[in-house]
Protein backbone atom coordinates (compact mmCIF):
# COMPACT_ATOMS: atom_id res chain seq x y z
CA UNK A 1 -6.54 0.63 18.52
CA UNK A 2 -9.96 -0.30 16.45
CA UNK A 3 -10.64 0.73 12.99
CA UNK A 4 -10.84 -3.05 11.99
CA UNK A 5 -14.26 -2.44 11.31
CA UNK A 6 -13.15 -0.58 8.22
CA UNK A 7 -10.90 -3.41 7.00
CA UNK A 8 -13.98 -4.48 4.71
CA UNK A 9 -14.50 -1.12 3.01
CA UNK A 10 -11.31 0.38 2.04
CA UNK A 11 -12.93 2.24 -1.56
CA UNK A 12 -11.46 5.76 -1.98
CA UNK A 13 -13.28 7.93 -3.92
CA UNK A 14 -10.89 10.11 -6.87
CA UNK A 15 -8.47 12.17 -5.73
CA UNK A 16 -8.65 10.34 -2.36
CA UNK A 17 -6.22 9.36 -0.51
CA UNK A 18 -6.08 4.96 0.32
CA UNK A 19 -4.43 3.86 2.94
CA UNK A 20 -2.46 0.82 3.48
CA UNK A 21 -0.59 0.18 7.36
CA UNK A 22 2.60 -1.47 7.52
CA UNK A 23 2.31 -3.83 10.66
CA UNK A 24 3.23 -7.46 12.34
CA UNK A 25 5.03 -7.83 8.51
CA UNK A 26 2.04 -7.63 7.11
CA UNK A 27 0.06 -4.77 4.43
CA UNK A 28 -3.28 -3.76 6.28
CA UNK A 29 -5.45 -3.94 4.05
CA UNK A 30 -3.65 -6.76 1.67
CA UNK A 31 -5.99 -6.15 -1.24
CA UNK A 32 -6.75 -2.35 -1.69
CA UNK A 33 -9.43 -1.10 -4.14
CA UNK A 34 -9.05 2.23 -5.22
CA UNK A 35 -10.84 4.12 -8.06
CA UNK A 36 -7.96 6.00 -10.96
CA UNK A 37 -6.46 9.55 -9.56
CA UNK A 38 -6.32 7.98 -6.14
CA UNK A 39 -2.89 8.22 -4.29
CA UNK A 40 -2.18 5.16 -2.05
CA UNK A 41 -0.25 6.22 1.34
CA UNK A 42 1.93 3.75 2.87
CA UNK A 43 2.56 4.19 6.78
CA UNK A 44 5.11 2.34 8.69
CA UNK A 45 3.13 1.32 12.06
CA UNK A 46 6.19 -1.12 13.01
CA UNK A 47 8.31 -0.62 15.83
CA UNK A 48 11.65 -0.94 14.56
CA UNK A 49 11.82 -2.50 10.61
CA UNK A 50 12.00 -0.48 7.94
CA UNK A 51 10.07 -1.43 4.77
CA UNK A 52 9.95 -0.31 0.87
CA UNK A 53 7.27 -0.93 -1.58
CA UNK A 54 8.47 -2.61 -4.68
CA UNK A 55 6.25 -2.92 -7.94
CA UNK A 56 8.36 -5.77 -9.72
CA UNK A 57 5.96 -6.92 -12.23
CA UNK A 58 5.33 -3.02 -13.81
CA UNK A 59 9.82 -3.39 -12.91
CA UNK A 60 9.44 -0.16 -11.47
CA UNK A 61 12.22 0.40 -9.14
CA UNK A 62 11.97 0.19 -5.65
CA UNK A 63 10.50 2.95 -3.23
CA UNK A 64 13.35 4.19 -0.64
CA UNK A 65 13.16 2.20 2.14
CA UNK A 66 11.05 3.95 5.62
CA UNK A 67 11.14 3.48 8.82
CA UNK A 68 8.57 3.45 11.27
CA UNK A 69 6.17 6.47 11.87
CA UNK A 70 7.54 7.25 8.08
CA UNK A 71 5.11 6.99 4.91
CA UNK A 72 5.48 6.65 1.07
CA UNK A 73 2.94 7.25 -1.57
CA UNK A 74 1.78 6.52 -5.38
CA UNK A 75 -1.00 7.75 -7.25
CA UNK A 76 -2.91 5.51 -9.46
CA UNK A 77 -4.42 6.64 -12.76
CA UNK A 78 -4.80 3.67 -14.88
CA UNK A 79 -7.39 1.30 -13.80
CA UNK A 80 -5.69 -2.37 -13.40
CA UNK A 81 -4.39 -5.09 -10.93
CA UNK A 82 -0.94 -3.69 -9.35
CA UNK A 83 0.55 -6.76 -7.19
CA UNK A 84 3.71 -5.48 -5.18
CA UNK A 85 5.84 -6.56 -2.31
CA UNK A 86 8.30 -5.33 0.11
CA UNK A 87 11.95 -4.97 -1.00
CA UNK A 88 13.79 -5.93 2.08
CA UNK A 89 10.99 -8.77 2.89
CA UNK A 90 9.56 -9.99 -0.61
CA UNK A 91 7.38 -12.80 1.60
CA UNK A 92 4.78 -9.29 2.52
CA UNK A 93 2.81 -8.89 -0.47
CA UNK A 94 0.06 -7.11 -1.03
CA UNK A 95 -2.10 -5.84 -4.27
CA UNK A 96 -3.72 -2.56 -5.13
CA UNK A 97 -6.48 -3.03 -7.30
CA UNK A 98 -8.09 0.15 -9.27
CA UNK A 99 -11.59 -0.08 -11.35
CA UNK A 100 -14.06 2.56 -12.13
């Protein structure tokens, strides 16, 4: 376990990697701040549901859907708010937010 004491400092530098934990239905961390050229990494930590990240405002469509132990990824190069949710489960939300 541990690594909570991170929670409150989750800035990649550029061409870092962020990364966000699928577990309990929830995005660990919710909010994400990232800097532009950073690639966010989704990783399923569930036991058994499968999730897929889904950026519906940008109406981008939907990531394949992984399962747990599995991982999906996006790189960010504009700087902006980018709210998404999962597909299967559109109550988990989460945002990835990238400024200078």
């Amino acid at each position: 376990g541990g690594g909570g004491e991170l929670a409150d400092r989750q800035v990649a530098r550029a061409g870092e990697v962020g990364e966000v934990a699928i577990e309990q239905m929830k995005f660990i961390p919710q909010n994400v701040r990232v800097k532009p050229g950073t690639t966010v990494k989704w990783i399923n930590r569930e036991k058994r549901n499968n999730h897929s990240i889904l950026f519906e405002r940008e109406g981008l469509p939907e990531s394949e859907r992984f399962f747990p132990g599995a991982s999906w990824q996006r790189t960010f190069s504009k700087p902006g708010t980018y709210p998404y949710i999962c597909g299967p489960h559109p109550e988990m939300t989460g945002v990835v937010e990238v400024a200078e």
